[in-house]
PDB file of N, CA and C in Angstrom:
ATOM      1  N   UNK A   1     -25.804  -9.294  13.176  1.00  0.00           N
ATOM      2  CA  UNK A   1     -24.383  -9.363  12.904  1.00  0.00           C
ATOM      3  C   UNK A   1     -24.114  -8.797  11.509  1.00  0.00           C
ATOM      4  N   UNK A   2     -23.153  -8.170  11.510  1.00  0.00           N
ATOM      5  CA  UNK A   2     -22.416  -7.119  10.058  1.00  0.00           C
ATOM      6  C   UNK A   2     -21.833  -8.213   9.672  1.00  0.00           C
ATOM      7  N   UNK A   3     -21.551  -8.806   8.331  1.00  0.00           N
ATOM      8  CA  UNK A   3     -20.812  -9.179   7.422  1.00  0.00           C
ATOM      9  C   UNK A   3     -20.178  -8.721   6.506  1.00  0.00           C
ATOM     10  N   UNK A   4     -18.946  -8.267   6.533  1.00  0.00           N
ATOM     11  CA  UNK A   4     -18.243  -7.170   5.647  1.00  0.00           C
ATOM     12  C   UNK A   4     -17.561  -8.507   4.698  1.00  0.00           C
ATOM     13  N   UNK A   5     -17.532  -8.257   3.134  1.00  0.00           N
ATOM     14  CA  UNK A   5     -17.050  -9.377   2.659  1.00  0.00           C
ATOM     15  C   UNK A   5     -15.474  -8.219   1.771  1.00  0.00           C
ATOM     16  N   UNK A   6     -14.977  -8.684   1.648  1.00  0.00           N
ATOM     17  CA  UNK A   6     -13.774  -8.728   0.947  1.00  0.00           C
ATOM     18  C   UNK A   6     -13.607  -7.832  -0.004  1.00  0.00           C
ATOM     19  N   UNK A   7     -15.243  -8.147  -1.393  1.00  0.00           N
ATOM     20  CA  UNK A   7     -14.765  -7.380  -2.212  1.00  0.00           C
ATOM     21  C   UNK A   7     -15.366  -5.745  -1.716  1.00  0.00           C
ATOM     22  N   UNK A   8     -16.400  -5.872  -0.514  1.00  0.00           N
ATOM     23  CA  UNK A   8     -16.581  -4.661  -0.014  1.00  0.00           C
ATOM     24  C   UNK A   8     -16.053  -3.776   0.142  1.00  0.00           C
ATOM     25  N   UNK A   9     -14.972  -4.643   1.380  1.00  0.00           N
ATOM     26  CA  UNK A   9     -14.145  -3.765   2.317  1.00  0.00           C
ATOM     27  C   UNK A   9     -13.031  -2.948   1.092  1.00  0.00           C
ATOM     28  N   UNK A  10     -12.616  -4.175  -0.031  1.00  0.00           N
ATOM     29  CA  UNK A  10     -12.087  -3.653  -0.961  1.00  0.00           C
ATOM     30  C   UNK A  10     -12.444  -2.072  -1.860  1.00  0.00           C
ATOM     31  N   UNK A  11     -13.425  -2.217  -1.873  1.00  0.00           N
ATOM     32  CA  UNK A  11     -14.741  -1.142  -2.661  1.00  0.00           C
ATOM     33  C   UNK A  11     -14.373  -0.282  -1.739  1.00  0.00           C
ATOM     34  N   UNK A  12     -14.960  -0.228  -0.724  1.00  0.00           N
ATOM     35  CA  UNK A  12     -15.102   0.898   0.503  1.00  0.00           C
ATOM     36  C   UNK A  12     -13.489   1.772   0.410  1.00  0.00           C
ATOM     37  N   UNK A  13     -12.305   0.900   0.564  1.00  0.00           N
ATOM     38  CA  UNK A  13     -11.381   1.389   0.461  1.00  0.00           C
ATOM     39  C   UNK A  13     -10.927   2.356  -0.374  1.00  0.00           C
ATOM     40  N   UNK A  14     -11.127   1.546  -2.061  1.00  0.00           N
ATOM     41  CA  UNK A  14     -10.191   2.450  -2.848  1.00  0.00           C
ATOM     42  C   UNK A  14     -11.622   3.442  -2.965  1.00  0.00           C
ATOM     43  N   UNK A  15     -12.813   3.741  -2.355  1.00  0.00           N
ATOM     44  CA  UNK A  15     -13.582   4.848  -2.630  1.00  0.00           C
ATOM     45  C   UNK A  15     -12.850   5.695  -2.234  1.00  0.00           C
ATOM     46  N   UNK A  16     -12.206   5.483  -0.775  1.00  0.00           N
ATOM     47  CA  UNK A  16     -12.262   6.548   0.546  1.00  0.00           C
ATOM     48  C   UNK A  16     -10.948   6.788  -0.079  1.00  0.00           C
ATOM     49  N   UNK A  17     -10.085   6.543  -0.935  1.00  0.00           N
ATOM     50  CA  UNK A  17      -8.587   6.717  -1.505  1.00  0.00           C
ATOM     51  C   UNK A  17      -8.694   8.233  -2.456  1.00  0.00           C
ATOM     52  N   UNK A  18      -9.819   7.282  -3.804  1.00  0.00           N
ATOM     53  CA  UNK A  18     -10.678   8.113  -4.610  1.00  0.00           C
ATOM     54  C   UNK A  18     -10.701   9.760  -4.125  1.00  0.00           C
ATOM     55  N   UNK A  19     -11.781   9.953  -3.171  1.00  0.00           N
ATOM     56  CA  UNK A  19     -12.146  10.987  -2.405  1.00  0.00           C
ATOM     57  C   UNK A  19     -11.327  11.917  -1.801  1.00  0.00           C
ATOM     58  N   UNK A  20     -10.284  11.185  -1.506  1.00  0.00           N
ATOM     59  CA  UNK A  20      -8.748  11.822  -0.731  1.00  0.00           C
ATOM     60  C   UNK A  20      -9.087  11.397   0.978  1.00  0.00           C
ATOM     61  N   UNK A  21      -9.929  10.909   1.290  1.00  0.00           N
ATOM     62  CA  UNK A  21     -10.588  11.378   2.765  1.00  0.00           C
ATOM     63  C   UNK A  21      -9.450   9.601   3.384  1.00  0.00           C
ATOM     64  N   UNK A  22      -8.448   8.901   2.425  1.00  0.00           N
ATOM     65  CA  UNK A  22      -7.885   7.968   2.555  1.00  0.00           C
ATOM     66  C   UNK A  22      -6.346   8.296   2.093  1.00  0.00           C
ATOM     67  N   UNK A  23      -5.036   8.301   2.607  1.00  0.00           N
ATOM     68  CA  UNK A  23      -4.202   9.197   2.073  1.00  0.00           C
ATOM     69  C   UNK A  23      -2.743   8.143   1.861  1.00  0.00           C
ATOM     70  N   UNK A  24      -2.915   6.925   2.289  1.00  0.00           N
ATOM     71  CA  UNK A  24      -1.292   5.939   2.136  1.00  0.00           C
ATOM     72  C   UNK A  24      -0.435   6.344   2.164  1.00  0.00           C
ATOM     73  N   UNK A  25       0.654   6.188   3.241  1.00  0.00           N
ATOM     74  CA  UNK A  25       2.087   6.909   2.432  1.00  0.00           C
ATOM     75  C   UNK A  25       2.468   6.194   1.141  1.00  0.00           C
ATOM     76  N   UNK A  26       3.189   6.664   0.254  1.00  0.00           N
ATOM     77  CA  UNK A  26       4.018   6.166  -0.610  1.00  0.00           C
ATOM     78  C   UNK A  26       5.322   6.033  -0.358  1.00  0.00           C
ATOM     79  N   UNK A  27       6.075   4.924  -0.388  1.00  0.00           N
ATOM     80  CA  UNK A  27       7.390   5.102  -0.580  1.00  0.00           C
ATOM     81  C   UNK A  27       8.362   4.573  -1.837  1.00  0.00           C
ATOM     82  N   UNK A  28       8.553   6.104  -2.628  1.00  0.00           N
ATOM     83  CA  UNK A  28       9.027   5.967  -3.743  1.00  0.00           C
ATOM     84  C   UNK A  28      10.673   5.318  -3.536  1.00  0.00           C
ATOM     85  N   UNK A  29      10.934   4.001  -4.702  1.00  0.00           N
ATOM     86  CA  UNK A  29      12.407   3.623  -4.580  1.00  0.00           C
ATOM     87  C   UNK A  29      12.808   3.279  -6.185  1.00  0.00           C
ATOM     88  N   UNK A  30      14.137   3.500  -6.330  1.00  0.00           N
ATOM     89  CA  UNK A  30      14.940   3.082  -7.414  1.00  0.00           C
ATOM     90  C   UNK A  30      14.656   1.365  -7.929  1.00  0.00           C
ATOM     91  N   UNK A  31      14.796   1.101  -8.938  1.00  0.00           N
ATOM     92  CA  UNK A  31      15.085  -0.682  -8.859  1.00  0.00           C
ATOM     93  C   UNK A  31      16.044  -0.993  -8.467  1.00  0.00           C
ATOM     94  N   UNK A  32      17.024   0.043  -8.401  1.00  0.00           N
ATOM     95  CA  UNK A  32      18.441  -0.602  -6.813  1.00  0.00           C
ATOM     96  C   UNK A  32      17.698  -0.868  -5.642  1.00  0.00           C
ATOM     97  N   UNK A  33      16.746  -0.464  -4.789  1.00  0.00           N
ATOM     98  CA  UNK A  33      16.299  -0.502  -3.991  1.00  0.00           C
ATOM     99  C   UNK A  33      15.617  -1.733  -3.480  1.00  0.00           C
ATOM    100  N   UNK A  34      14.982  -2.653  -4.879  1.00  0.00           N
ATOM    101  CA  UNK A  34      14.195  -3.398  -4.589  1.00  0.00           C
ATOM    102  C   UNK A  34      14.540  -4.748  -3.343  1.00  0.00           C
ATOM    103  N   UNK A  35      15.552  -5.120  -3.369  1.00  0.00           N
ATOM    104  CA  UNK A  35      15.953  -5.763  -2.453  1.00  0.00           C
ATOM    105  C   UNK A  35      15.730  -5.678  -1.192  1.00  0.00           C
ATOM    106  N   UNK A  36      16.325  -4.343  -1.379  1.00  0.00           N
ATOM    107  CA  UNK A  36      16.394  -3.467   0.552  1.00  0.00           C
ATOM    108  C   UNK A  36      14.544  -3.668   0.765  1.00  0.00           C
ATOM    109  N   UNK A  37      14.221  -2.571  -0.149  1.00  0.00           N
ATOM    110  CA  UNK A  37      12.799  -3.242   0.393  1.00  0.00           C
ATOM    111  C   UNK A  37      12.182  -4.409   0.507  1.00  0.00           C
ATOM    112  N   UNK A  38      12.045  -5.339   0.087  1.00  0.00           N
ATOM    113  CA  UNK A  38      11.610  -6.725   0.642  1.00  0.00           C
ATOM    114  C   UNK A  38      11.919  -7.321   1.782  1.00  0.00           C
ATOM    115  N   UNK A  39      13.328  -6.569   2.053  1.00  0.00           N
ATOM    116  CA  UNK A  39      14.035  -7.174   3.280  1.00  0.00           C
ATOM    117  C   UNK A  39      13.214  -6.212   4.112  1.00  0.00           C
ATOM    118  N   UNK A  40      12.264  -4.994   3.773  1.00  0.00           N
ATOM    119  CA  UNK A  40      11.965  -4.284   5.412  1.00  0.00           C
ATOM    120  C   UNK A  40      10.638  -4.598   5.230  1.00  0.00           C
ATOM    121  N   UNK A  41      10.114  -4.973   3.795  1.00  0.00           N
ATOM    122  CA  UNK A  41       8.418  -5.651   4.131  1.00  0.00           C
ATOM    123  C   UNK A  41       8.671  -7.072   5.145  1.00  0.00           C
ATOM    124  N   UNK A  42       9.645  -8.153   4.654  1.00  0.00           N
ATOM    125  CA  UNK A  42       9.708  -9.204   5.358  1.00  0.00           C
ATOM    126  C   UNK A  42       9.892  -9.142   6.852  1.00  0.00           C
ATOM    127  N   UNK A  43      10.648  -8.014   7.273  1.00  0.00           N
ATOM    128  CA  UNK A  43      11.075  -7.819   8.695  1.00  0.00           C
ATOM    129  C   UNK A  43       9.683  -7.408   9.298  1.00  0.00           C
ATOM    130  N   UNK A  44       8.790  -6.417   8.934  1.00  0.00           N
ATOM    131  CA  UNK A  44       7.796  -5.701   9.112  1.00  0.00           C
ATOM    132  C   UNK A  44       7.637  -4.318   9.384  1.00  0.00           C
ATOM    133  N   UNK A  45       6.776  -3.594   9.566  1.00  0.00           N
ATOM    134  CA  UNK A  45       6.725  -2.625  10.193  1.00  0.00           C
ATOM    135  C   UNK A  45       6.669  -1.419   9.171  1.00  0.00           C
ATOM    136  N   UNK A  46       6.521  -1.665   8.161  1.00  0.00           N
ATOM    137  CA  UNK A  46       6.583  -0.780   6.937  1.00  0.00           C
ATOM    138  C   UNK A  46       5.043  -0.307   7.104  1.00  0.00           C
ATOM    139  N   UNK A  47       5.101   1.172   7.248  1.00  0.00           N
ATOM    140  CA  UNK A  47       3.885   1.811   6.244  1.00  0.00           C
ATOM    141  C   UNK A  47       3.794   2.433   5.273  1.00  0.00           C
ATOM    142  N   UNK A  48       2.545   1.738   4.483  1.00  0.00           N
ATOM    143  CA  UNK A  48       2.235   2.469   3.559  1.00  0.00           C
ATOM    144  C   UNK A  48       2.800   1.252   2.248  1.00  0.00           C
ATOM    145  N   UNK A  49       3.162   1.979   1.376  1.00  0.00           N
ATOM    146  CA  UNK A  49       3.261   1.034  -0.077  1.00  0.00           C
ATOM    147  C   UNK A  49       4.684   1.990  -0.425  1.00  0.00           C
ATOM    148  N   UNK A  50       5.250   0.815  -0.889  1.00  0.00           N
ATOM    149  CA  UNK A  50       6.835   0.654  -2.176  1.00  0.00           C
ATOM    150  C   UNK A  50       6.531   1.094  -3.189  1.00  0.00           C
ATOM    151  N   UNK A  51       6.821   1.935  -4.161  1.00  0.00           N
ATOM    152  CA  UNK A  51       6.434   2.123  -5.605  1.00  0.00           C
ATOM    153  C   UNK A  51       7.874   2.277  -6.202  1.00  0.00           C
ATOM    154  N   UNK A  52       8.469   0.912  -7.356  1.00  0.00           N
ATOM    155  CA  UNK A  52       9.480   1.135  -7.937  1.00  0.00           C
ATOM    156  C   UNK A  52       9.554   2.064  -9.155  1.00  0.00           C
ATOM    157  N   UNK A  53      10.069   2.839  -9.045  1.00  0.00           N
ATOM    158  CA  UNK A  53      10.409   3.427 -10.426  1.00  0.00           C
ATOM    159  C   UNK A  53      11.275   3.112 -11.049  1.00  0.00           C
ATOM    160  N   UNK A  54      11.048   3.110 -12.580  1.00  0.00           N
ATOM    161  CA  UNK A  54      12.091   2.291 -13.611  1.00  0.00           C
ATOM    162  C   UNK A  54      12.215   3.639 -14.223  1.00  0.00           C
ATOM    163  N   UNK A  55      13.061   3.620 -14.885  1.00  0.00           N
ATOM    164  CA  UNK A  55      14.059   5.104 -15.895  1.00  0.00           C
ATOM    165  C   UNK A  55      14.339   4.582 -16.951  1.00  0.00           C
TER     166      UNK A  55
END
């Protein structure tokens, strides 16, 4: 039996990010935005990652 632990799978990840061979969408938003987004992480179905930008 494989035991993959946490900080592995963690490791393994941001390698394969590192490398490019791992690609996330980003979804860039305003700090007006921040709201709206929580409301579509909470609903679900979001891919990828929120990144607020401040000015």
């Amino acid at each position: 039996m494989i035991r993959i632990t946490f900080v592995c799978l963690e490791v393994c990840l941001y390698g394969l990010m590192e490398s490019g061979q791992l690609n996330p969408p980003m979804n860039l938003i305003t700090q007006a935005e921040i709201p709206e987004a929580i409301d579509k992480l909470r609903a679900g179905g979001v891919v990828g990652r929120f990144i607020a930008l401040y000015e």
